[in-house]
Structures are given as structure tokens and as C-alpha cells.
N, C-alpha and C. Protein backbone atom coordinates (compact mmCIF):
# COMPACT_ATOMS: atom_id res chain seq x y z
N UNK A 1 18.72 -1.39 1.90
CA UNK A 1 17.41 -0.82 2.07
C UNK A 1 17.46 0.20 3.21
N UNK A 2 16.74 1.05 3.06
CA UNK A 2 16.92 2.24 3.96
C UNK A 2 16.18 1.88 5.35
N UNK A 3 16.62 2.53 6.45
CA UNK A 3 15.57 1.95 7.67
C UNK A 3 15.07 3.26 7.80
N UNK A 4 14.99 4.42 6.96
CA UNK A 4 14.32 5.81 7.07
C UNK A 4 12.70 5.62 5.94
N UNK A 5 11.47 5.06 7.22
CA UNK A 5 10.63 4.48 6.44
C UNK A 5 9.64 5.72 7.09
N UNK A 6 8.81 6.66 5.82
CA UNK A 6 8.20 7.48 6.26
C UNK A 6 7.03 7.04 6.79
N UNK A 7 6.50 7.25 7.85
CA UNK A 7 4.93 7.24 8.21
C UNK A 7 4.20 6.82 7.60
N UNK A 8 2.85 6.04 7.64
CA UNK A 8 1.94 5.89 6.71
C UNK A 8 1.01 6.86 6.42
N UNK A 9 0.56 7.71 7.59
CA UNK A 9 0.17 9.41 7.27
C UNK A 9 0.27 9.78 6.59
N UNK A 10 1.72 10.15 6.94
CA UNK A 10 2.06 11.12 5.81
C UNK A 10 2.93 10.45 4.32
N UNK A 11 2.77 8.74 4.91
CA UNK A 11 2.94 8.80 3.15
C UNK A 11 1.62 9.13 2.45
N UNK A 12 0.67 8.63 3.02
CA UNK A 12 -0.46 8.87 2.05
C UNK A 12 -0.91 10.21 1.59
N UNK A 13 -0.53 11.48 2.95
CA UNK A 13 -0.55 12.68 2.07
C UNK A 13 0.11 13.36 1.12
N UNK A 14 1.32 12.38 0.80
CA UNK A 14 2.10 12.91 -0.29
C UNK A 14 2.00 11.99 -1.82
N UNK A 15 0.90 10.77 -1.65
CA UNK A 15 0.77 10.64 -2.86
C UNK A 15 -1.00 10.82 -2.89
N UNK A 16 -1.44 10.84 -3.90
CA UNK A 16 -2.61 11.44 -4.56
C UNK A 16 -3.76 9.85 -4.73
N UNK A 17 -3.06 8.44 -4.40
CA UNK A 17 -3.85 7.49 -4.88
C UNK A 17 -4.11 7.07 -3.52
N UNK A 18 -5.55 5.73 -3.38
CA UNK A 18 -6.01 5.37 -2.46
C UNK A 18 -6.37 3.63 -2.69
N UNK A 19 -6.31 3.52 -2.34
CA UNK A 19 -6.85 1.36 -2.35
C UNK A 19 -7.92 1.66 -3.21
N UNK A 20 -7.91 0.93 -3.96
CA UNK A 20 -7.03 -0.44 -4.61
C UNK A 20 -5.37 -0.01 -5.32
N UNK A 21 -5.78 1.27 -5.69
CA UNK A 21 -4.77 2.05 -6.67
C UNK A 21 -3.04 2.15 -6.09
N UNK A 22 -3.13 1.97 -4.66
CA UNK A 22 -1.57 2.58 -4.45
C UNK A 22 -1.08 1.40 -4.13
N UNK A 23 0.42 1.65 -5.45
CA UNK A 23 0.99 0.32 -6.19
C UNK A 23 2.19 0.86 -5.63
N UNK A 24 2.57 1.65 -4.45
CA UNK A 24 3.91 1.68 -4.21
C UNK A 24 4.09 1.57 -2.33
N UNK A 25 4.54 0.09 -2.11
CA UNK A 25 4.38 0.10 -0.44
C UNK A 25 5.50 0.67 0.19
N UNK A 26 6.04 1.18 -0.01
CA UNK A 26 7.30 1.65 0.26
C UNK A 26 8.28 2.29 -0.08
N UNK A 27 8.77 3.70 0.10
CA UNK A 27 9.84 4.51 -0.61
C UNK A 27 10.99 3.44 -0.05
N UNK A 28 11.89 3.26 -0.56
CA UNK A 28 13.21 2.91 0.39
C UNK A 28 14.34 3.71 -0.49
N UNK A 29 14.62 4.87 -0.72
CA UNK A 29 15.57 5.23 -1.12
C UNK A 29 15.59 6.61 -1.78
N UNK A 30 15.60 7.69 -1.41
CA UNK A 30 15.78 8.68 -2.30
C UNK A 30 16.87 9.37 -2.38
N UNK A 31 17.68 10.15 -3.46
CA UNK A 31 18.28 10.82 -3.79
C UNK A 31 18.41 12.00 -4.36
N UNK A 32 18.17 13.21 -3.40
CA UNK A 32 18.28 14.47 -5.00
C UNK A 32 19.06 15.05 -5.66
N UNK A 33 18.95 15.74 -6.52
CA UNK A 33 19.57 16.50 -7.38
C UNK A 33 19.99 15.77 -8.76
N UNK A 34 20.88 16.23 -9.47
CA UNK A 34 21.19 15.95 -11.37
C UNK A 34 21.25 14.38 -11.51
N UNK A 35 21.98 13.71 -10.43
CA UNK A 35 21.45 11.98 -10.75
C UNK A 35 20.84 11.61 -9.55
N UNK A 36 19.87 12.09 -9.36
CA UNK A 36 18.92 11.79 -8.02
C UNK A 36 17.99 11.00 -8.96
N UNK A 37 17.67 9.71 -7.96
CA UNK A 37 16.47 9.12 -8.47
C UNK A 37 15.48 8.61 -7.27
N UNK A 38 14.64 7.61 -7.13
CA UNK A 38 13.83 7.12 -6.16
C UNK A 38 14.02 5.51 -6.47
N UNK A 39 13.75 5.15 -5.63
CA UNK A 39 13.96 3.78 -5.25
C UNK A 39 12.69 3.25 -4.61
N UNK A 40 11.19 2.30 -4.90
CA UNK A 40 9.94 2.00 -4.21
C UNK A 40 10.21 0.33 -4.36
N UNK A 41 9.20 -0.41 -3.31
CA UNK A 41 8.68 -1.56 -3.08
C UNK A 41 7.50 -1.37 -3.17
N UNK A 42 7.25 -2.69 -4.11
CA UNK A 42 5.68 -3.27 -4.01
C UNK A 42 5.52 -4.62 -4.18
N UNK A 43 4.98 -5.39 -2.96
CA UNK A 43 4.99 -6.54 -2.90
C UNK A 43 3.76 -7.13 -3.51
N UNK A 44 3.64 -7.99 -3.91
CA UNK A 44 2.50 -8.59 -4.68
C UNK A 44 1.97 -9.58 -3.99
N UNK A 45 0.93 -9.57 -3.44
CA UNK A 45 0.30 -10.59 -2.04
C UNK A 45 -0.92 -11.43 -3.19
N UNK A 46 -1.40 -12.18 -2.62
CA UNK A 46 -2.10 -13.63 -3.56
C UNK A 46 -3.65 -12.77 -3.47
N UNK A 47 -3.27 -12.13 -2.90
CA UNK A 47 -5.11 -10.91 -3.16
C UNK A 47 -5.81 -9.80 -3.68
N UNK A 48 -4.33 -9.69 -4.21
CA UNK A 48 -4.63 -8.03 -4.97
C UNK A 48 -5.81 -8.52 -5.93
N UNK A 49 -6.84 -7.30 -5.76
CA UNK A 49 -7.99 -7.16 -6.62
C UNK A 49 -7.56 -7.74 -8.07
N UNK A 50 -6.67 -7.14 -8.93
CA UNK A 50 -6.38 -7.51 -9.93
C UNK A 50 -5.72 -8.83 -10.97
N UNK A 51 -5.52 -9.45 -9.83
CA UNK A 51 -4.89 -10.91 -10.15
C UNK A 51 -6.08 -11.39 -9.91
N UNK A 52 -7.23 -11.56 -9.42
CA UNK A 52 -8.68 -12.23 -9.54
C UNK A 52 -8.63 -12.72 -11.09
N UNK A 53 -8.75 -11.95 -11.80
CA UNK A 53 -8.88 -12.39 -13.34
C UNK A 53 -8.19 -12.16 -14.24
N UNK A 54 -6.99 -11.76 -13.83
CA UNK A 54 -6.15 -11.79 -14.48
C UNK A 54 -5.00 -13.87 -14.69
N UNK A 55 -5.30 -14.17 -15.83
CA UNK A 55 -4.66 -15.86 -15.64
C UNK A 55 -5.37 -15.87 -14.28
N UNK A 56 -6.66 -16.79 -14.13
CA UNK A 56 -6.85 -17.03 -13.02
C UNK A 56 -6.34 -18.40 -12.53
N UNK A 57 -5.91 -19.37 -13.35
CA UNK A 57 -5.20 -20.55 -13.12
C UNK A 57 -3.89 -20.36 -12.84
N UNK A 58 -3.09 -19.19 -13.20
CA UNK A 58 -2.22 -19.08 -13.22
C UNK A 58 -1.86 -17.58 -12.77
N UNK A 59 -1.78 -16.93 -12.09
CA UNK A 59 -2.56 -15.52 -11.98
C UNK A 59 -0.39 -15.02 -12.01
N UNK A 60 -0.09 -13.59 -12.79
CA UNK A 60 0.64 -13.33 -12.76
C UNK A 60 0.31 -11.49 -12.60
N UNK A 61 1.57 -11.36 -12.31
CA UNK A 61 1.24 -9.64 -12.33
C UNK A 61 1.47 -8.80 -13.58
N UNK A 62 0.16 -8.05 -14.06
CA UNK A 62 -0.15 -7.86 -15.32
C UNK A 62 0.45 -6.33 -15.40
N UNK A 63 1.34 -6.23 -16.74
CA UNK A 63 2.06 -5.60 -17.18
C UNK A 63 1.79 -3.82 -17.10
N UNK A 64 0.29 -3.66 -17.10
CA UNK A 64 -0.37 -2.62 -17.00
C UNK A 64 -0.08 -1.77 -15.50
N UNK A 65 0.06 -2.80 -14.17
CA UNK A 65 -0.21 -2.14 -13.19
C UNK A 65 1.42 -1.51 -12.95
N UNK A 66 2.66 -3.32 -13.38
CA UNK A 66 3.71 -2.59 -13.37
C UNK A 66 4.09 -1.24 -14.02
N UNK A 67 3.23 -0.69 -14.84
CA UNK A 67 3.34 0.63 -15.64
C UNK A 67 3.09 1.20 -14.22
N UNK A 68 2.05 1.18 -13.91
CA UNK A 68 1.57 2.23 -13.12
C UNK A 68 2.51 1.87 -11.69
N UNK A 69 2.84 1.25 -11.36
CA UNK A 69 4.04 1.04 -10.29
C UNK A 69 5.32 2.68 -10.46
N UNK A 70 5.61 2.31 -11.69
CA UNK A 70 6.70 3.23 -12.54
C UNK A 70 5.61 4.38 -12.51
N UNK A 71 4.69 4.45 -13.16
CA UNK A 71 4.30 5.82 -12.90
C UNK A 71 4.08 6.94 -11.56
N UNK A 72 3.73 5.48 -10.55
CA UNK A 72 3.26 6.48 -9.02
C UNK A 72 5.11 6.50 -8.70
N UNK A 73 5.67 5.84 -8.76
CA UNK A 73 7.04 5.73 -8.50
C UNK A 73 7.84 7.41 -8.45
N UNK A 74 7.66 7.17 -10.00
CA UNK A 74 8.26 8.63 -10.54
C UNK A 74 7.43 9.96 -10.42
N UNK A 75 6.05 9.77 -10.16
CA UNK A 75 5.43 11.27 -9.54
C UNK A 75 6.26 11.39 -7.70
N UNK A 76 6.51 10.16 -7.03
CA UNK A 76 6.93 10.33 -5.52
C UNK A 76 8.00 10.68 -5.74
N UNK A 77 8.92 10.87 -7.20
CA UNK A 77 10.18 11.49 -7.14
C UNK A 77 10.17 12.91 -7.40
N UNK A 78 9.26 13.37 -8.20
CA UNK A 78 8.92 14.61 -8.80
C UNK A 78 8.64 15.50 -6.63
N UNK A 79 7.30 14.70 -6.55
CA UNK A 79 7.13 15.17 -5.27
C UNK A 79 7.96 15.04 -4.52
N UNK A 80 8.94 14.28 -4.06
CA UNK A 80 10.04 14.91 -2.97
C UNK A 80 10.72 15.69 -3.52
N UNK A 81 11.21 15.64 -4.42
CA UNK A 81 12.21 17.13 -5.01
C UNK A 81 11.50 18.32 -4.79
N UNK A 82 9.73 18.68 -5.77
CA UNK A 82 9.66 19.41 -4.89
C UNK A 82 9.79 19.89 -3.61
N UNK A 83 9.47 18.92 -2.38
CA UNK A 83 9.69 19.16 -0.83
C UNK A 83 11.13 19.77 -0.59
N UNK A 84 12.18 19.02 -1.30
CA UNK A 84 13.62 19.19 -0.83
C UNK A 84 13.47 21.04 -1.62
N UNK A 85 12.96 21.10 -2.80
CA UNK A 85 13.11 22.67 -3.03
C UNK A 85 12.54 23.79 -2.27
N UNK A 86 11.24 23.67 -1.82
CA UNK A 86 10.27 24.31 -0.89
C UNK A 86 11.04 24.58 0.04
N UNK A 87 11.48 23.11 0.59
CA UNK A 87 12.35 23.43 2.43
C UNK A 87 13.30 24.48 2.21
N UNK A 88 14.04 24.07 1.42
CA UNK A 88 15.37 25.34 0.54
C UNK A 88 14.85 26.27 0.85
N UNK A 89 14.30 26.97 -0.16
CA UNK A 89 13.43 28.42 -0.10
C UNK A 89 12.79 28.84 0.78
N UNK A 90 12.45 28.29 1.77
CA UNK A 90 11.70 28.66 2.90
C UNK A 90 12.80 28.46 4.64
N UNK A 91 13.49 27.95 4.57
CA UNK A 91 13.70 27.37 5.67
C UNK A 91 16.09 27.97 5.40
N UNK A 92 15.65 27.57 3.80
CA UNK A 92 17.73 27.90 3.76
C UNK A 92 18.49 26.66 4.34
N UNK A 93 17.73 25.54 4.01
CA UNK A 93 18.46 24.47 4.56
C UNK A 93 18.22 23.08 3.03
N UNK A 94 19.51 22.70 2.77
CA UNK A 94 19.29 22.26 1.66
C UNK A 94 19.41 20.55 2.13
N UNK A 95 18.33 19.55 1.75
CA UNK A 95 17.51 18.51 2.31
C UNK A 95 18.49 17.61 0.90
N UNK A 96 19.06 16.32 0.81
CA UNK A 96 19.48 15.61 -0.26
C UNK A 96 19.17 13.67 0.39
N UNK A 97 18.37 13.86 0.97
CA UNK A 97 18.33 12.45 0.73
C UNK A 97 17.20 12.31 1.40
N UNK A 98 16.52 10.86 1.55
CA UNK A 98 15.24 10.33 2.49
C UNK A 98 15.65 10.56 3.96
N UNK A 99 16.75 10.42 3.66
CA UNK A 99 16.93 10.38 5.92
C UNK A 99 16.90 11.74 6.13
N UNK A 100 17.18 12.79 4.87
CA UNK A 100 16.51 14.56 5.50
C UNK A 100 15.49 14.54 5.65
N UNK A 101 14.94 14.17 4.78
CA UNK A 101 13.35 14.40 4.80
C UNK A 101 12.51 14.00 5.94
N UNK A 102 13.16 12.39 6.23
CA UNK A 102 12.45 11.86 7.20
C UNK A 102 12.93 12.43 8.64
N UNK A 103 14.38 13.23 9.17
CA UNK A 103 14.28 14.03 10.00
C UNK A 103 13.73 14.96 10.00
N UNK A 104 12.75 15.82 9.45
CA UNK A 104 12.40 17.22 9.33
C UNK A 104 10.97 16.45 9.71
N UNK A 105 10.60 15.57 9.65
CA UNK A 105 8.89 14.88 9.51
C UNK A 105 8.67 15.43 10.82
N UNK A 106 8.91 15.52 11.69
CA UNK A 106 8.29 16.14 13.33
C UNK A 106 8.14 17.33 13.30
N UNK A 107 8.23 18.08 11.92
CA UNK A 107 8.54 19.30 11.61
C UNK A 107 7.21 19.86 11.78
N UNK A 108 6.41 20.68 11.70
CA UNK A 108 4.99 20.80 11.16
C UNK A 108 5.22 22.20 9.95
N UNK A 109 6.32 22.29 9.96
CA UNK A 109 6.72 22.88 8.42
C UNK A 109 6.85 22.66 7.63
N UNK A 110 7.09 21.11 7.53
CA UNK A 110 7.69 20.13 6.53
C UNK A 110 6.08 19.22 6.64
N UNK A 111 5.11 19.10 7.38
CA UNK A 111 3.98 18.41 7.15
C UNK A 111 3.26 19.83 6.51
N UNK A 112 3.34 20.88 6.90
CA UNK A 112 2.77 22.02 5.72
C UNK A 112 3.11 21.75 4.42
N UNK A 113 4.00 21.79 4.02
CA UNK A 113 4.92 21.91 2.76
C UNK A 113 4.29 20.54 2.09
N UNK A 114 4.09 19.47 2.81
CA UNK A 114 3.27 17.72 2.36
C UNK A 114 2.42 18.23 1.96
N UNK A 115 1.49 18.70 3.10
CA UNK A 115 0.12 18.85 2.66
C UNK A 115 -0.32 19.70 1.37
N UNK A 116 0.52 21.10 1.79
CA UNK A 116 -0.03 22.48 0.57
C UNK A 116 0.80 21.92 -0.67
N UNK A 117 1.57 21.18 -0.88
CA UNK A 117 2.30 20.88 -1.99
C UNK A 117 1.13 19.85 -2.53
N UNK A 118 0.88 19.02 -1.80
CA UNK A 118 0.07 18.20 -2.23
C UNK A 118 -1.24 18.20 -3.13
N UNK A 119 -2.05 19.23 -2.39
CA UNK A 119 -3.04 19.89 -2.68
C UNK A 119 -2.54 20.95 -4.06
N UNK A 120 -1.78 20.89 -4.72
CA UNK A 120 -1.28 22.03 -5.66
C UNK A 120 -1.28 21.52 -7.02
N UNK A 121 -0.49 20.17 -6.99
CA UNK A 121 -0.10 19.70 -7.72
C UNK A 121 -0.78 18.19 -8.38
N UNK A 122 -0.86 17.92 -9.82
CA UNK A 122 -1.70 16.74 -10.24
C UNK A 122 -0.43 15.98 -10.97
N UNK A 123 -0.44 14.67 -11.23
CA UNK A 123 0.43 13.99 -11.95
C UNK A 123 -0.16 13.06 -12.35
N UNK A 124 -0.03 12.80 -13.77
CA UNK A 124 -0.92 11.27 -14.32
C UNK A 124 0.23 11.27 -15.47
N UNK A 125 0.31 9.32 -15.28
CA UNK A 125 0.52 8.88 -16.41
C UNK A 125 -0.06 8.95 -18.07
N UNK A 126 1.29 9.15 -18.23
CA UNK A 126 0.77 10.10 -19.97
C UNK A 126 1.16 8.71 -21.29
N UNK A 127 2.27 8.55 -20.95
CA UNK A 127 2.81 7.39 -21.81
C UNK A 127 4.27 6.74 -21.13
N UNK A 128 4.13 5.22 -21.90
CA UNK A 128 4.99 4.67 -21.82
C UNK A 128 5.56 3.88 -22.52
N UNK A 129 7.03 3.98 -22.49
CA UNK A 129 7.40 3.05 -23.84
C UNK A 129 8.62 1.96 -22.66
N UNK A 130 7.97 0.62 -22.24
CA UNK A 130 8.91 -0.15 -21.53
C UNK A 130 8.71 -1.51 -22.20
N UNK A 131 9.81 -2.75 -21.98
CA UNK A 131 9.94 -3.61 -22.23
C UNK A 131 9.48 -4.48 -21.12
N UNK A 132 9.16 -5.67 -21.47
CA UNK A 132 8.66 -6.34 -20.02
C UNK A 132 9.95 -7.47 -20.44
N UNK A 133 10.83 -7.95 -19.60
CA UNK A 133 11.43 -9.32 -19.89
C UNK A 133 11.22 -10.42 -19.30
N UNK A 134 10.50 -10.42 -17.85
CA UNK A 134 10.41 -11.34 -17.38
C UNK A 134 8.72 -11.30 -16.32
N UNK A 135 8.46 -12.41 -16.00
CA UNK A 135 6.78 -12.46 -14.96
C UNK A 135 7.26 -11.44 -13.61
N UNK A 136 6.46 -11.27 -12.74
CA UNK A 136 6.23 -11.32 -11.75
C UNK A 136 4.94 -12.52 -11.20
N UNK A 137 5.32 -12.47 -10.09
CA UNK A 137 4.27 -14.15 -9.59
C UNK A 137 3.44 -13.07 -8.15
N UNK A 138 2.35 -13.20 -7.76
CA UNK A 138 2.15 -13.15 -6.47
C UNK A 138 3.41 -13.72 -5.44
N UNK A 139 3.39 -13.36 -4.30
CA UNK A 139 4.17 -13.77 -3.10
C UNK A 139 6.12 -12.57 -3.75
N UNK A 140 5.91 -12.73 -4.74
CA UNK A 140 7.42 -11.48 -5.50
C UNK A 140 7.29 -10.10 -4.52
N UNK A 141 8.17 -9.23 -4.68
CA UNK A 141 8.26 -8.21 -4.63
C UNK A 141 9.03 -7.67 -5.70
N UNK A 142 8.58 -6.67 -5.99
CA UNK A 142 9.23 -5.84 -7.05
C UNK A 142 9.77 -4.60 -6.74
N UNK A 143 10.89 -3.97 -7.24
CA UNK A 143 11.66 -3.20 -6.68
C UNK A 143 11.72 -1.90 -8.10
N UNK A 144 11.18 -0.72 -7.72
CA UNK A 144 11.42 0.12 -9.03
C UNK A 144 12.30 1.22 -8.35
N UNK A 145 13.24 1.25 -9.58
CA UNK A 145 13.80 2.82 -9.94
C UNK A 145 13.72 3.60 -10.83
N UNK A 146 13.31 5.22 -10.52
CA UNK A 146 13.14 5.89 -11.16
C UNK A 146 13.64 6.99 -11.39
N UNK A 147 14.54 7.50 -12.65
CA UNK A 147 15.17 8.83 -12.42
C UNK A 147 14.62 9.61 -13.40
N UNK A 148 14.58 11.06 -13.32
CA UNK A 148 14.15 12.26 -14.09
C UNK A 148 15.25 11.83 -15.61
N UNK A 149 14.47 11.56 -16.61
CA UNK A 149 16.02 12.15 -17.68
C UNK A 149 15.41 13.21 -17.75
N UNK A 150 14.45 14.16 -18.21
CA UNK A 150 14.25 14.94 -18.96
C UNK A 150 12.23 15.52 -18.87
N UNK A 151 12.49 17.00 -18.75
CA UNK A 151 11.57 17.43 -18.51
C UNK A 151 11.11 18.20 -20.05
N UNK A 152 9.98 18.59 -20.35
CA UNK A 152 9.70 19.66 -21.37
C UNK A 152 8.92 20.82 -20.89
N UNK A 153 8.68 21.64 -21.76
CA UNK A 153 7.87 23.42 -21.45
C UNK A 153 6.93 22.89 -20.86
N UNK A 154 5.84 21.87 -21.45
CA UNK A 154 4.53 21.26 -21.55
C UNK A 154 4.07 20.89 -20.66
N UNK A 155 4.68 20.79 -19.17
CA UNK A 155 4.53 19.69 -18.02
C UNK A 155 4.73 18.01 -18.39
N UNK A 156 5.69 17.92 -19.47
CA UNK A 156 5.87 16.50 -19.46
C UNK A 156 7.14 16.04 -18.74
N UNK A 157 6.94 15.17 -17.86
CA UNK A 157 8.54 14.54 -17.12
C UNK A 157 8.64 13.38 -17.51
N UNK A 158 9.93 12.98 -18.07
CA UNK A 158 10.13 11.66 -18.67
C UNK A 158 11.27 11.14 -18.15
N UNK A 159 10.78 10.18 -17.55
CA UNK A 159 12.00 8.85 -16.51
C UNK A 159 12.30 7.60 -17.04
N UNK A 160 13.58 7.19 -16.44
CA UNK A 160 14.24 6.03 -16.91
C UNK A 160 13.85 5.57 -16.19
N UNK A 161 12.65 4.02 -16.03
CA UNK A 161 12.53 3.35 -15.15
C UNK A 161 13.14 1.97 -15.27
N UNK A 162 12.99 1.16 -14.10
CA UNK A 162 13.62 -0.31 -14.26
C UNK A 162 12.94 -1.02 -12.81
N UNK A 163 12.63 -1.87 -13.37
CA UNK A 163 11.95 -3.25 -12.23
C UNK A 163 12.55 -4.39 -11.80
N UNK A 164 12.78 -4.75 -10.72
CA UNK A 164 13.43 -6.25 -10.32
C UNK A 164 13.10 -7.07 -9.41
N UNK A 165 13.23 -8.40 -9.63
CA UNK A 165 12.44 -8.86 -8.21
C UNK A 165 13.73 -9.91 -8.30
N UNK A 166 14.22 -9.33 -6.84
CA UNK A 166 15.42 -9.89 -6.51
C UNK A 166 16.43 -9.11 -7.67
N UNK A 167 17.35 -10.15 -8.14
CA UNK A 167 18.50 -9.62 -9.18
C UNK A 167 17.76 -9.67 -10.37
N UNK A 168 16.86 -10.31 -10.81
CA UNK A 168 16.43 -10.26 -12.01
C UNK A 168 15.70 -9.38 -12.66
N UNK A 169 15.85 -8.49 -14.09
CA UNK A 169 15.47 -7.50 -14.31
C UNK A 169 13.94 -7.82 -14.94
N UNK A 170 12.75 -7.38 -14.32
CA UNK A 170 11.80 -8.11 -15.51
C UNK A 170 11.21 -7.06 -16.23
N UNK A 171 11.30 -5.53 -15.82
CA UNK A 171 10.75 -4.37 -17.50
C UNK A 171 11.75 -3.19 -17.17
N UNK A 172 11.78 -2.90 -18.22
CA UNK A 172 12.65 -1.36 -18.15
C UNK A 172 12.08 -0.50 -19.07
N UNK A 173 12.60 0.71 -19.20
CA UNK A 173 12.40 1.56 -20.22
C UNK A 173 11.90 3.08 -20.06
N UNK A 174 10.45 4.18 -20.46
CA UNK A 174 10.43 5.15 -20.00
C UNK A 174 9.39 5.44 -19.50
N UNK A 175 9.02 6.01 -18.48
CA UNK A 175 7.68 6.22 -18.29
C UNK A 175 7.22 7.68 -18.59
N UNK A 176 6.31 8.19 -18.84
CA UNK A 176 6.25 9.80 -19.15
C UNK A 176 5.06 10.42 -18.22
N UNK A 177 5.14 11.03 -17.40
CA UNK A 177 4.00 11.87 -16.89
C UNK A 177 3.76 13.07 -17.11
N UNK A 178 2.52 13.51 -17.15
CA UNK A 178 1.99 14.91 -17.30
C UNK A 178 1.87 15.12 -15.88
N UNK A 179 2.56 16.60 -15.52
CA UNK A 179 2.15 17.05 -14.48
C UNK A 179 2.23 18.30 -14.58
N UNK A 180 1.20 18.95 -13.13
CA UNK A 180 0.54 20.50 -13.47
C UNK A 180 0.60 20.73 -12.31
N UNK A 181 0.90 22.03 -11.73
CA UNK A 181 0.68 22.91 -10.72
C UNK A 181 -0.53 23.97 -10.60
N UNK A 182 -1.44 23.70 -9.78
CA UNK A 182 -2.98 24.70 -9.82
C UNK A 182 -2.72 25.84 -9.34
């Protein structure tokens, strides 16, 4: 696990969701370029809004949000690549992992680039085609990875995702987002 843990600031200005919605507590891992992927934590505490009624005798973590885990997952990959490209083009310094990124953070070039990138760009889950194999329980953490396979003309980005809590794999498969630049 990485000990290059970005800010809570400025994580929140680089993703687009707010409580109840943000299903990703933690980047711990990025990589860019042709097999660059992202690596997030999200721990599942006995209070999340959504386990209220979801099996309330039995309350498990419902398959829907792990989608959306994979979905905010893979827009925070889309969005640091952008960052690592921006810095490129602007600066001539080429950024390949979380511990660049997270050295440049004292930057206020690199909190420009957060912010105006931020403000530019929309990403929503479009579709998904994953398998679930196993529960998640409250008190779990779940661990997603997400890599780019394949982009289209359309703004569609489509990722290989995969979930685990601990060694055990419990969904895999693809997630697809629409995303747009204003």
C-alpha cells in the first residue's frame, strides 16, 4: 500500500462526488501510461446510509454501489492521467506514478491543473457488465482495480475492473463511462 496518501482537499477537488456518494476512501496506487491502472479503498463501516435497508437482518454490501465503487474508481484514473498529461504540456516534466503527483501537490500549479481540470470535465457511469462472486459484509474493506482497456470517438472509456477484500476476489468484469470535456 502506498504511504503517498493525497490530502483530503484536494482529494475532494479532484473527484466530482460528495457524502453519501463518495465510494472511494482512498487512492493507494497509481500508475500511468499503456498498462497504467489505479488502485482505491473503500471500507464498509456498519453505517453507511445504504446498508439501513438493504438485508436489514443481515445487511451486506449491495452490488449496485460496488458498481459505482468501479465507476468513481476508474473516472480517478481517467482524471490523474489527465493531470500527469497537463503537467507534461505545461511544465515538460513527465509525472508516472502517485508519489509524482503527490510531490508536485505543494505545487499551486498542480492545485491549478486539480481545480481547472476539474471544473472541465464530467464522467458518469454508462454501463456495466461485471460478475459478482462473492458478499462483502460491513466492517470488509474492498480493494478495486481499474485499468483503461479501451476508449471510443464517443467519449466512452471502458475498464477492466476487479474487487477484493483481502485475497478473495468477490466481482470483476467491465465498467464503461461516458465522459466529456466542456
Amino acid at each position: 500500500m502506498s504511504k503517498y496518501v493525497i490530502p483530503s482537499k484536494i482529494f475532494l477537488e479532484m473527484g466530482g462526488w460528495r457524502q453519501p456518494l463518495i465510494m472511494v476512501d482512498r487512492i493507494t496506487d497509481f500508475k500511468y501510461g499503456e498498462n497504467g491502472n489505479v488502485q482505491v479503498i473503500k471500507h464498509i463501516t456498519y453505517n453507511e446510509p445504504y446498508l439501513l435497508g438493504h438485508f436489514p437482518e443481515d445487511p451486506i454490501m449491495p452490488g449496485v454501489m460496488i458498481s459505482e465503487i468501479f465507476g468513481q474508481a476508474s473516472e480517478y484514473f481517467s482524471f490523474l492521467c489527465d493531470i500527469c498529461d497537463i503537467w507534461q504540456s505545461q511544465q515538460g516534466e513527465e509525472l508516472k506514478s502517485l508519489r509524482d503527483i503527490y510531490a508536485r501537490l505543494g505545487d499551486e500549479k498542480m492545485r491549478e491543473i486539480i481545480r481547472t481540470r476539474r471544473s472541465q470535465v464530467r464522467g458518469v457511469l454508462a454501463s456495466q457488465n461485471l460478475k459478482f462472486k462473492d458478499i462483502a459484509y460491513p466492517g470488509d474493506t474492498i480493494e478495486v482495480t481499474s485499468k483503461l482497456a479501451f476508449s471510443d470517438s464517443s467519449g466512452f472509456m471502458h475498464y477492466a475492473v476487479s474487487a477484493h477484500v483481502g485475497k478473495k476476489l468477490i466481482s470483476q468484469g467491465t465498467i464503461i463511462n461516458f465522459r466529456e470535456v466542456k
